[in-house]
C-alpha atoms as a PDB file:
ATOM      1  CA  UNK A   1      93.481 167.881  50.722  1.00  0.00           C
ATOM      2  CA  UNK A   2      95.341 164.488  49.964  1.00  0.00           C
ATOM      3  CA  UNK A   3      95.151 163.185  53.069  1.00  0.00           C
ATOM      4  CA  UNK A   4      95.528 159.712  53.117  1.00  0.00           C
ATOM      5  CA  UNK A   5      92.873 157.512  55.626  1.00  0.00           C
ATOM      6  CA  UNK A   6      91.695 154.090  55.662  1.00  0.00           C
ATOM      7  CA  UNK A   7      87.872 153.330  56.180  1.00  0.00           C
ATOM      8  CA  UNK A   8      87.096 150.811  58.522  1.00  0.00           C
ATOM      9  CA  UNK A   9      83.688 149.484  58.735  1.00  0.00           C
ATOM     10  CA  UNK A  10      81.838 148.911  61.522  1.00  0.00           C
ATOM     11  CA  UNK A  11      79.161 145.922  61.793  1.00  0.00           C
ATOM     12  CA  UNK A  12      76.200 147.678  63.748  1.00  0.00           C
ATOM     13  CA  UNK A  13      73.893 144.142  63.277  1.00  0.00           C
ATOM     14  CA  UNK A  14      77.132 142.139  65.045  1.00  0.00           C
ATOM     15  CA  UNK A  15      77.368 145.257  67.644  1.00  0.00           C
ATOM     16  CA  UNK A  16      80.751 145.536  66.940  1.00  0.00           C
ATOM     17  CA  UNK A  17      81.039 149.171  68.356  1.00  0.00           C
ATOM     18  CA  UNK A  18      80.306 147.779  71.750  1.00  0.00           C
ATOM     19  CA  UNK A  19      83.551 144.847  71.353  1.00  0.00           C
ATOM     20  CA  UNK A  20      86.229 145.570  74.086  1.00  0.00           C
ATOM     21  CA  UNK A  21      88.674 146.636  71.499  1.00  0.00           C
ATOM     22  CA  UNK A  22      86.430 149.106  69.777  1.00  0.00           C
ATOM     23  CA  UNK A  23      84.925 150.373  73.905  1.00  0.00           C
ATOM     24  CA  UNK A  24      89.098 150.841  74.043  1.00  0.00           C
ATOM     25  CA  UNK A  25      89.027 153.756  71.829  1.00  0.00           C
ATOM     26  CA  UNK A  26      85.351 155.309  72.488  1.00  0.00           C
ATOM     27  CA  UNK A  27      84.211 153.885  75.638  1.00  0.00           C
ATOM     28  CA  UNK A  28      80.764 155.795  74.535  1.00  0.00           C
ATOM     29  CA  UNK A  29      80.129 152.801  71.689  1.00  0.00           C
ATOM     30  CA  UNK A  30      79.038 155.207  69.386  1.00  0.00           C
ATOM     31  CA  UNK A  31      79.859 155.630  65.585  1.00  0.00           C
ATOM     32  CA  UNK A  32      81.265 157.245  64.028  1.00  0.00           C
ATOM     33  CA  UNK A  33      85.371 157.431  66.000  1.00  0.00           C
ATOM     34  CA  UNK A  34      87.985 158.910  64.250  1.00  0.00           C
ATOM     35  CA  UNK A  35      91.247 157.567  65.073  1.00  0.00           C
ATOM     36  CA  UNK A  36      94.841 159.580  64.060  1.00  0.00           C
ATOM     37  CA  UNK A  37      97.567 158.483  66.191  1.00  0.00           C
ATOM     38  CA  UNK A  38      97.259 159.507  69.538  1.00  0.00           C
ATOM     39  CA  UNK A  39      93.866 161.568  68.941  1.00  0.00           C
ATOM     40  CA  UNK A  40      90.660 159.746  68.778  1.00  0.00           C
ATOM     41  CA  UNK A  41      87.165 162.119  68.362  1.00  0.00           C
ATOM     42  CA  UNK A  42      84.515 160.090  69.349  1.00  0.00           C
ATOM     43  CA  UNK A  43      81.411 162.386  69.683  1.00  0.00           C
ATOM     44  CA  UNK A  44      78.741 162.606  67.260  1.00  0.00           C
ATOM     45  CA  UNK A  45      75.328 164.238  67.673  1.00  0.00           C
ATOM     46  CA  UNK A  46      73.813 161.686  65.092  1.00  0.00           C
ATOM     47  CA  UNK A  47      71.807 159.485  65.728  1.00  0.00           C
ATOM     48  CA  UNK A  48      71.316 155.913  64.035  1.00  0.00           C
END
C-alpha cells in the first residue's frame, strides 16, 4: 500500500512492555501495540 511505518522493537527478556512509558500506551503490557497518532490498538489474541 506504501504506507510508511517504523518498527520498534520490543525487549521481552528486559520486560520492556511492562516500562511506564510503554504501560502509557497499552496499559494491558501486551505485544504487539500499534501506535498512529492519536489511535493506539493494543489487543492481540496471541499468545507468547
Amino acid at each position: 500500500m506504501g504506507v510508511e511505518y517504523e518498527t520498534i522493537l520490543t525487549d521481552r527478556k528486559a520486560v520492556e512492555q511492562k516500562s511506564s512509558e510503554y504501560m502509557r500506551l497499552n496499559p494491558t503490557g501486551r505485544i504487539p501495540k500499534l501506535l498512529d497518532e492519536n489511535l493506539i490498538i493494543s489487543e492481540s489474541d496471541t499468545e507468547f
